[in-house]
PDB file of N, CA and C in Angstrom:
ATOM      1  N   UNK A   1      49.962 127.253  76.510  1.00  0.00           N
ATOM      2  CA  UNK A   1      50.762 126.788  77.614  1.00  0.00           C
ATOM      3  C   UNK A   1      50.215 125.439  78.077  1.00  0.00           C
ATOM      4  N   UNK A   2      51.061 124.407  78.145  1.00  0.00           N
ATOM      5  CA  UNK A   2      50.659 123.145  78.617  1.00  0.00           C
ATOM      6  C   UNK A   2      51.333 123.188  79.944  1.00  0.00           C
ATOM      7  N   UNK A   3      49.999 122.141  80.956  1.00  0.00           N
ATOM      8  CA  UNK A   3      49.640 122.259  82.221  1.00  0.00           C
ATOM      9  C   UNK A   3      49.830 120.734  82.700  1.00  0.00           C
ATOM     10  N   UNK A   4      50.072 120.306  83.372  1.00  0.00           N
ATOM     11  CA  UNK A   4      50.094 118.579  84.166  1.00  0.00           C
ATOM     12  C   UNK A   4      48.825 119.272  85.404  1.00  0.00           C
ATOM     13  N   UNK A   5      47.505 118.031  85.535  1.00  0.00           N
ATOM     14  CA  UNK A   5      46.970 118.525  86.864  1.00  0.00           C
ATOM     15  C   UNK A   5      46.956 117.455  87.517  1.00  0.00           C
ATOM     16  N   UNK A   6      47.027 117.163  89.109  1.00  0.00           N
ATOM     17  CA  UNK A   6      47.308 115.789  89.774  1.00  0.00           C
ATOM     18  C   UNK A   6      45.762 115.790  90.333  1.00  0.00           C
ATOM     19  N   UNK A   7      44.767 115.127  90.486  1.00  0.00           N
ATOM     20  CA  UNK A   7      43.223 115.834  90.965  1.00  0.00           C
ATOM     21  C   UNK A   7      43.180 113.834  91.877  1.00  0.00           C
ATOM     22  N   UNK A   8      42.709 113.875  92.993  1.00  0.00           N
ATOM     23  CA  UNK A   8      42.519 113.146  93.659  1.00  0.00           C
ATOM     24  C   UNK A   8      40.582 113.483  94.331  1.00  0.00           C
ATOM     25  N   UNK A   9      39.890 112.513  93.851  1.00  0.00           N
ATOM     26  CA  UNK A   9      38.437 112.627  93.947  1.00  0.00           C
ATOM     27  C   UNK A   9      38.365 111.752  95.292  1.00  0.00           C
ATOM     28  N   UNK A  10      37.751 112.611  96.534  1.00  0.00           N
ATOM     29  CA  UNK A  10      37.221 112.015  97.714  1.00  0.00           C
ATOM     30  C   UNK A  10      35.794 111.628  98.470  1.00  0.00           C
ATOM     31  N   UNK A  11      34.848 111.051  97.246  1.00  0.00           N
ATOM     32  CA  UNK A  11      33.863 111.118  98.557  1.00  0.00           C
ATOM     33  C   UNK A  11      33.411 110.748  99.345  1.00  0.00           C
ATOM     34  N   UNK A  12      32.456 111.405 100.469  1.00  0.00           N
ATOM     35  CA  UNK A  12      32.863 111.126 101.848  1.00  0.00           C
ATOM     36  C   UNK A  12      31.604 110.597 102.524  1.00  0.00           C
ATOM     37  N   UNK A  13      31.664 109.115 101.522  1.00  0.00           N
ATOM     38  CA  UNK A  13      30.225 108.043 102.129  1.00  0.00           C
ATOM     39  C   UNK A  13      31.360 106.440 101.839  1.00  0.00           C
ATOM     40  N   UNK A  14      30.350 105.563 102.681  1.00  0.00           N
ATOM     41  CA  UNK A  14      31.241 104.413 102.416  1.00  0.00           C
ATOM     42  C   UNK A  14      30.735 103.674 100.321  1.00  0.00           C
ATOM     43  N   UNK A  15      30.209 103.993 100.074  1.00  0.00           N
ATOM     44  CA  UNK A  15      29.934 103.575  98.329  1.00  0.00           C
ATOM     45  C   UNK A  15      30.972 104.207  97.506  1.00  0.00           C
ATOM     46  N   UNK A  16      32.358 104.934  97.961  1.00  0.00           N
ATOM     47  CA  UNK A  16      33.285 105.460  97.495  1.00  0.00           C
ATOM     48  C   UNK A  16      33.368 105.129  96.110  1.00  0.00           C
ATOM     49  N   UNK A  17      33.422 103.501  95.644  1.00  0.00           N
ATOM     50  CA  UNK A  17      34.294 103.411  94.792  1.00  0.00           C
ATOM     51  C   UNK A  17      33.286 103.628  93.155  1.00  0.00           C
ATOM     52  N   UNK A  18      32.330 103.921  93.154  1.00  0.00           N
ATOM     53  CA  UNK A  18      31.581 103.984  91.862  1.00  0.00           C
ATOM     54  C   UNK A  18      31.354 105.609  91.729  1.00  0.00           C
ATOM     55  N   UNK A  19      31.519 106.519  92.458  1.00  0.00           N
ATOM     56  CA  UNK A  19      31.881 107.609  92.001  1.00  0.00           C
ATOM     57  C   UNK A  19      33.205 107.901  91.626  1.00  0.00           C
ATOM     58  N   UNK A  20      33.972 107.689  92.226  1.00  0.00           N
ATOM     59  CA  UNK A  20      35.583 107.812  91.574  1.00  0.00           C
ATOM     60  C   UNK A  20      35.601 107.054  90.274  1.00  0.00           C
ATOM     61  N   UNK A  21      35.603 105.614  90.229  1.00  0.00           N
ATOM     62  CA  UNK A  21      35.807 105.330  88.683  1.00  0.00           C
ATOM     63  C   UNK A  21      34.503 106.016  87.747  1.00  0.00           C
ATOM     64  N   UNK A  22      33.220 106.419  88.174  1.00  0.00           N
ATOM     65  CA  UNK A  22      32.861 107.419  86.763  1.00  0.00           C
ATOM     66  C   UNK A  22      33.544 108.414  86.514  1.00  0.00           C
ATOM     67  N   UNK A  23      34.705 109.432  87.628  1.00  0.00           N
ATOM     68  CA  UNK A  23      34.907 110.446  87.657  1.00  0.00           C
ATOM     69  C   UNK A  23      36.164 110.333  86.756  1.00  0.00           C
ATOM     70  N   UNK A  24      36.913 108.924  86.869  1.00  0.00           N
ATOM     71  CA  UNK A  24      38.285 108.475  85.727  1.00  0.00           C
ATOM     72  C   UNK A  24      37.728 108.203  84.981  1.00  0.00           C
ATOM     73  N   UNK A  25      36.840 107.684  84.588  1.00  0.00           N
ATOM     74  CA  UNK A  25      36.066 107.337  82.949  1.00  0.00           C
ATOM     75  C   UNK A  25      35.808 108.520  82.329  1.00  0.00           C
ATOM     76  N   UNK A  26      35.123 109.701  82.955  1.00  0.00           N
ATOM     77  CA  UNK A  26      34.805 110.852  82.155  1.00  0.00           C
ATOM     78  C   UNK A  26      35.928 111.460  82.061  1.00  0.00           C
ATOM     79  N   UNK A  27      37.517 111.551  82.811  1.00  0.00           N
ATOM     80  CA  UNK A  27      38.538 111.886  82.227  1.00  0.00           C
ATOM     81  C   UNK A  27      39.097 111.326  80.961  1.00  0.00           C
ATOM     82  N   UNK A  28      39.017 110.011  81.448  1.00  0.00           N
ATOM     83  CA  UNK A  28      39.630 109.642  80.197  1.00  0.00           C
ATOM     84  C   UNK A  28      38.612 109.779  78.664  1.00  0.00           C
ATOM     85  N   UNK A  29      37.401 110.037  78.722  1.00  0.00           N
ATOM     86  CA  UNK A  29      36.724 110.179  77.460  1.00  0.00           C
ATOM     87  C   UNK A  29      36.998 112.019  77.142  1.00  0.00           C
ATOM     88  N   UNK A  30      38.022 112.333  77.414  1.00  0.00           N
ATOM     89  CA  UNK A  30      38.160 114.298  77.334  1.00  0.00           C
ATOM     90  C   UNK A  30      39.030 114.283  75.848  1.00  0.00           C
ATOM     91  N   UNK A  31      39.910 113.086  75.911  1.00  0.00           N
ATOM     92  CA  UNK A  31      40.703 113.289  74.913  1.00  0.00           C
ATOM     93  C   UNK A  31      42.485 113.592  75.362  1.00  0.00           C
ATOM     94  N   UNK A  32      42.251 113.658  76.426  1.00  0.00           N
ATOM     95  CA  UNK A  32      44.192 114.291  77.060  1.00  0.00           C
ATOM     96  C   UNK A  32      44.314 113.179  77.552  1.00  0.00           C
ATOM     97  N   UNK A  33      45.651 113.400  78.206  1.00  0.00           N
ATOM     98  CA  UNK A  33      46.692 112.317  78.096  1.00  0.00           C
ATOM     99  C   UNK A  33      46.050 111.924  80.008  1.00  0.00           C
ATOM    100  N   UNK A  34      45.692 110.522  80.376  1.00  0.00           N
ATOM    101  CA  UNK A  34      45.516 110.578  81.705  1.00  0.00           C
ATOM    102  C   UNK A  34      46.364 109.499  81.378  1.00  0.00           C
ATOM    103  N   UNK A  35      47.011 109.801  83.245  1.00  0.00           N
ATOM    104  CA  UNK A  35      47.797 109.035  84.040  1.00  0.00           C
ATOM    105  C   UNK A  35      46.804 108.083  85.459  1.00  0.00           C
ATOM    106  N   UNK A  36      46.964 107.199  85.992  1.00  0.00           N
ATOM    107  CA  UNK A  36      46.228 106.938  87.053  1.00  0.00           C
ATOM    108  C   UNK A  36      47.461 105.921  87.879  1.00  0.00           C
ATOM    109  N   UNK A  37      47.230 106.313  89.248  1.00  0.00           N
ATOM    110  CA  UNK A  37      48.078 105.705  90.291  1.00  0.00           C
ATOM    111  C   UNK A  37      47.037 105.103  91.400  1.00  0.00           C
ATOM    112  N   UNK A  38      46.878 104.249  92.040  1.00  0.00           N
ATOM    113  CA  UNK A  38      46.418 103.979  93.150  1.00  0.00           C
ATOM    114  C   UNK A  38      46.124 105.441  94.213  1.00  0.00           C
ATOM    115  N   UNK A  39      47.003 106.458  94.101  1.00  0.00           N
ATOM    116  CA  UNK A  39      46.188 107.670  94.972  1.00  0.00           C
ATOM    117  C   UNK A  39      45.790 108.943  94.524  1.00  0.00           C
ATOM    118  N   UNK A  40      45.948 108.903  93.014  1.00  0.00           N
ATOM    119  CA  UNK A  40      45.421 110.238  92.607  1.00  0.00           C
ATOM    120  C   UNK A  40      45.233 109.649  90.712  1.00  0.00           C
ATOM    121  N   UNK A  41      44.901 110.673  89.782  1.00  0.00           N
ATOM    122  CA  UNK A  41      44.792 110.455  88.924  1.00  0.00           C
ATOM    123  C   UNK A  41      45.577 111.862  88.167  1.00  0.00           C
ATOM    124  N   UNK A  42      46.475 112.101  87.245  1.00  0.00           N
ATOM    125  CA  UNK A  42      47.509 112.801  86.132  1.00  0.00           C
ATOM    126  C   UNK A  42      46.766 113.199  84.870  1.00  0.00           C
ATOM    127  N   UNK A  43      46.146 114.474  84.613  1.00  0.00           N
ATOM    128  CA  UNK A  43      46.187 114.698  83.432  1.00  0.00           C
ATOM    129  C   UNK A  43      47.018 116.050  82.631  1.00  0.00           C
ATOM    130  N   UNK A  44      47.295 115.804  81.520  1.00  0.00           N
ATOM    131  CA  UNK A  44      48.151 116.735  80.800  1.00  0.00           C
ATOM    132  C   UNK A  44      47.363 117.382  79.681  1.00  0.00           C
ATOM    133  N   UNK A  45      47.450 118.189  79.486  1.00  0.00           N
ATOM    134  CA  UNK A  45      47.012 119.104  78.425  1.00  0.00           C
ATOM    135  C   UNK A  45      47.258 120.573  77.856  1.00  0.00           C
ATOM    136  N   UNK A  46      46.727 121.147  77.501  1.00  0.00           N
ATOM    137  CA  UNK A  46      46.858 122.657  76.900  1.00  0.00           C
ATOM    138  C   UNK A  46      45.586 123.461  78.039  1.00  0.00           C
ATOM    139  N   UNK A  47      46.530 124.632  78.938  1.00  0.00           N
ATOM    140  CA  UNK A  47      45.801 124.852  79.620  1.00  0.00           C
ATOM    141  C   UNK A  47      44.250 125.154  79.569  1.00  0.00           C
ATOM    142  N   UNK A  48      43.389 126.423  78.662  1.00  0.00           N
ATOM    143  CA  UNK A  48      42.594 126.701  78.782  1.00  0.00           C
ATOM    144  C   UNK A  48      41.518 125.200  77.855  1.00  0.00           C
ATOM    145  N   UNK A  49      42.199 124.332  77.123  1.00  0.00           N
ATOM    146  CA  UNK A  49      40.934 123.074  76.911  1.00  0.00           C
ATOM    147  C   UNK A  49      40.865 122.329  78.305  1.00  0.00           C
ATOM    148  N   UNK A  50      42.180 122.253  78.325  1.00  0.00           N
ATOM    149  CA  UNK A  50      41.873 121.037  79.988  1.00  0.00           C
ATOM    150  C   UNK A  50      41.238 121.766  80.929  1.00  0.00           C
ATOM    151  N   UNK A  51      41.377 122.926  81.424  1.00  0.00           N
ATOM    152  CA  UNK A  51      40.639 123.828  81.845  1.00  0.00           C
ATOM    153  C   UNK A  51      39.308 123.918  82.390  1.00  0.00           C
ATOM    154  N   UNK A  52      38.576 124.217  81.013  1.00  0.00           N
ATOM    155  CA  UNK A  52      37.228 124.199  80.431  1.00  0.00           C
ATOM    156  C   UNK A  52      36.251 122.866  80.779  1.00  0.00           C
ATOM    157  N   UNK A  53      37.388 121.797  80.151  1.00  0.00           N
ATOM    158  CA  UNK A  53      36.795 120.275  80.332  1.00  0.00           C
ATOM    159  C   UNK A  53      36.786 120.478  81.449  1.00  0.00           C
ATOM    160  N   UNK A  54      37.991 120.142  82.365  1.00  0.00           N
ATOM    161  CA  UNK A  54      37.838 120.078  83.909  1.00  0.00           C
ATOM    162  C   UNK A  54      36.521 120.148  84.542  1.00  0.00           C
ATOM    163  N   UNK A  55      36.033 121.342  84.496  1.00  0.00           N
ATOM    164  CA  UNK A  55      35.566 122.524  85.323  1.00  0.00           C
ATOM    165  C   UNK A  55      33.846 121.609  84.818  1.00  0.00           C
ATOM    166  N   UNK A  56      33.605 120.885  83.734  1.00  0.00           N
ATOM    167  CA  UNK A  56      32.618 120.567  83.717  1.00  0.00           C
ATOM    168  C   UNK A  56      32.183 118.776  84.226  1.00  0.00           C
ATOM    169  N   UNK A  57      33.749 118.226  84.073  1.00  0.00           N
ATOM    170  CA  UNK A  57      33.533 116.978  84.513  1.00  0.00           C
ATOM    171  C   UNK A  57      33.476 117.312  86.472  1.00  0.00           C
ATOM    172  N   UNK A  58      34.340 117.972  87.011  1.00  0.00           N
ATOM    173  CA  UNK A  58      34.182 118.612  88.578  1.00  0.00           C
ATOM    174  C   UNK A  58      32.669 118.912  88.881  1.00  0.00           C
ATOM    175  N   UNK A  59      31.991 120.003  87.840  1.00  0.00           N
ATOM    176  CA  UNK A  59      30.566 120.315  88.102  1.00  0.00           C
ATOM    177  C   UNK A  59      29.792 118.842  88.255  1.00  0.00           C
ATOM    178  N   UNK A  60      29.679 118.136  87.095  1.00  0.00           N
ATOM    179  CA  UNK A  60      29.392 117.516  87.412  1.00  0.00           C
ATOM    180  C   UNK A  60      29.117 115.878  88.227  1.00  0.00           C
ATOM    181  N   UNK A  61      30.690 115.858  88.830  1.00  0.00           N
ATOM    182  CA  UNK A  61      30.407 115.160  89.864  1.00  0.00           C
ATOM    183  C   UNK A  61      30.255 115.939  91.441  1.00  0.00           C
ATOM    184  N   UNK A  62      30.338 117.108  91.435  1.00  0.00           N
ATOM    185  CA  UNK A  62      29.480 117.764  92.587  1.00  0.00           C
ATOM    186  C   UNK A  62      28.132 117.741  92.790  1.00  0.00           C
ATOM    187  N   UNK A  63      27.376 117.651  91.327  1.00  0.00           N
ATOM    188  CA  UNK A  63      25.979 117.840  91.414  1.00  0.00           C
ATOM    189  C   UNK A  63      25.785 116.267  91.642  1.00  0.00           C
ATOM    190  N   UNK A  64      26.344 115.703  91.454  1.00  0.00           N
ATOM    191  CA  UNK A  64      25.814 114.131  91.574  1.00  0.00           C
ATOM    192  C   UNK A  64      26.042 113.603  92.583  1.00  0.00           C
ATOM    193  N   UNK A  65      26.939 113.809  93.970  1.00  0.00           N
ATOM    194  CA  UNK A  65      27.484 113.819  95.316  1.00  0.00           C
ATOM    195  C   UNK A  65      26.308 114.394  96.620  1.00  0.00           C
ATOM    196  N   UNK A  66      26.559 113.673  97.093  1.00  0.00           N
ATOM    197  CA  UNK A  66      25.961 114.856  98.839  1.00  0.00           C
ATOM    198  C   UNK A  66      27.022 114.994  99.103  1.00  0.00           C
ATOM    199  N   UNK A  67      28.055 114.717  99.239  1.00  0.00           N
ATOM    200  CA  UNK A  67      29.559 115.487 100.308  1.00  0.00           C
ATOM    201  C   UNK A  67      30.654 114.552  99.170  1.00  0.00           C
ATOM    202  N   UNK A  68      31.476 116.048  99.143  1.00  0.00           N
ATOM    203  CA  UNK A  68      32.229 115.041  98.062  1.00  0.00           C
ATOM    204  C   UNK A  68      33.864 116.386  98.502  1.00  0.00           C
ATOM    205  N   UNK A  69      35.084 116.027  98.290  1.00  0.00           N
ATOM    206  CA  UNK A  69      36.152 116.229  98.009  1.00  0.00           C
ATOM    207  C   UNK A  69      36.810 116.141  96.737  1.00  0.00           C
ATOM    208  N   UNK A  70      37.380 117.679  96.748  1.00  0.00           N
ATOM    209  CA  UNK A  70      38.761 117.104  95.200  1.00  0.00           C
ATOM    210  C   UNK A  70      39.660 117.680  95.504  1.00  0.00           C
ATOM    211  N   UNK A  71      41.068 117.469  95.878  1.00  0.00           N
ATOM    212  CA  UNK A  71      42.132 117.614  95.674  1.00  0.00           C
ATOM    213  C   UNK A  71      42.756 117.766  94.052  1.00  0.00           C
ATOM    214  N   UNK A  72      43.314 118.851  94.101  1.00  0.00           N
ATOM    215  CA  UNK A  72      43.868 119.076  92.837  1.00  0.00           C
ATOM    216  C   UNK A  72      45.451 120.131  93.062  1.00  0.00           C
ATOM    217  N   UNK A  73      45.984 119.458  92.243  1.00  0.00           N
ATOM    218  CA  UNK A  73      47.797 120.517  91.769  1.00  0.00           C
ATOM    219  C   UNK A  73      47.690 120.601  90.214  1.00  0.00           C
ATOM    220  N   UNK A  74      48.010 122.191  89.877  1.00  0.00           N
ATOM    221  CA  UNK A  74      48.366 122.425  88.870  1.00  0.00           C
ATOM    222  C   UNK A  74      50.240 122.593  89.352  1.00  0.00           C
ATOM    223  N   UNK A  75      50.704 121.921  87.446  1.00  0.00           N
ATOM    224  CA  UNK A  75      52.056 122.236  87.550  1.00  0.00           C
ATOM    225  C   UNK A  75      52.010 122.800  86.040  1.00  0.00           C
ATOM    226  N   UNK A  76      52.463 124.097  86.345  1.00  0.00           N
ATOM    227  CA  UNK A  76      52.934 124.812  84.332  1.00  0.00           C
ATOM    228  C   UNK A  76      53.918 123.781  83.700  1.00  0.00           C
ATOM    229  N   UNK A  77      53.513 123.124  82.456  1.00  0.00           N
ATOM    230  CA  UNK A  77      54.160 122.523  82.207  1.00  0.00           C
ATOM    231  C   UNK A  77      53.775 120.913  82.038  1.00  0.00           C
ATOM    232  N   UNK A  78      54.038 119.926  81.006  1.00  0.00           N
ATOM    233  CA  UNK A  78      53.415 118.781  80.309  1.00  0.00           C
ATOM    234  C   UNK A  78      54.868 117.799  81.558  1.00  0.00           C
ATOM    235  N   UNK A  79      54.436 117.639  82.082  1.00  0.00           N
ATOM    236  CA  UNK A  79      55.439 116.511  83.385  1.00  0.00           C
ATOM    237  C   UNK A  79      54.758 115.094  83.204  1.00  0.00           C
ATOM    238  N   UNK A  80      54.452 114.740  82.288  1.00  0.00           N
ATOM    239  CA  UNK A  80      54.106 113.394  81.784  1.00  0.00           C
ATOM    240  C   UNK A  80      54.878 112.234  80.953  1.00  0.00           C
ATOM    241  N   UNK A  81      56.229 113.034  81.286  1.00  0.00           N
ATOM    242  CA  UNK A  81      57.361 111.807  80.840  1.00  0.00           C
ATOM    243  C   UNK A  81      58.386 111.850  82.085  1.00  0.00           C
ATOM    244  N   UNK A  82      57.836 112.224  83.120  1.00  0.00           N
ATOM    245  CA  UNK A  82      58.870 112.505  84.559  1.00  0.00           C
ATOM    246  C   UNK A  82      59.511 111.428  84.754  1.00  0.00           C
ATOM    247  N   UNK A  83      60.560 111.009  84.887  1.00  0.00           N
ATOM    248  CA  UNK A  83      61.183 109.832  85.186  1.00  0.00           C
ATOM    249  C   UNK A  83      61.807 109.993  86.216  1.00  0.00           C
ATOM    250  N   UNK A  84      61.854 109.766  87.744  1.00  0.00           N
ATOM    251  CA  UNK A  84      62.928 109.520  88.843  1.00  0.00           C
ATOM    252  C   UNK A  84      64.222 109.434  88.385  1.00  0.00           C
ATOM    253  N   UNK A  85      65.209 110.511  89.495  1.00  0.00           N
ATOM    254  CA  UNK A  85      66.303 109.920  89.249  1.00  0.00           C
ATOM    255  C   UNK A  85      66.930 109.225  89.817  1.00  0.00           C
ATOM    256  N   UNK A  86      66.234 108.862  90.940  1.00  0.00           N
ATOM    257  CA  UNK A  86      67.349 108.135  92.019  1.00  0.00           C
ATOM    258  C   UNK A  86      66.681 106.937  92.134  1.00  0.00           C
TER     259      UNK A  86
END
């Protein structure tokens, strides 16, 4: 079963911006399809690999944080050709 996840990384010191881009660099070295927007970051995959990966790139930017946030949506389903209709 392929999964779209929307994961928005928050942490909560003013040096924000060098933990978030390691946290998109180690997505994008997973191998799945990333998306990135100015407020969140899109990845698509096959649930239980993206999964797995996830769960270790998350670990480890928790262990590397003092106070940190992640926002995340799973949607069932590869929504990586979504096009607006209006």
């Amino acid at each position: 079963m392929n999964i779209s996840v929307e994961l928005t990384l928050l942490p909560l010191h003013d040096d924000f911006q060098i933990p978030i881009k390691s946290f998109i660099k180690k997505l994008r070295g997973l191998g799945f399809k990333v998306l990135e927007n100015p407020m969140s970051t899109q990845i698509y995959g096959e649930y239980d690999a993206l999964m797995s990966s996830l769960q270790e790139v998350i670990k480890d930017s928790f262990e590397n944080e003092s106070a940190v946030v992640l926002n995340m949506k799973i949607i069932k389903g590869d929504r990586s050709d979504y096009v607006p209709s209006f």
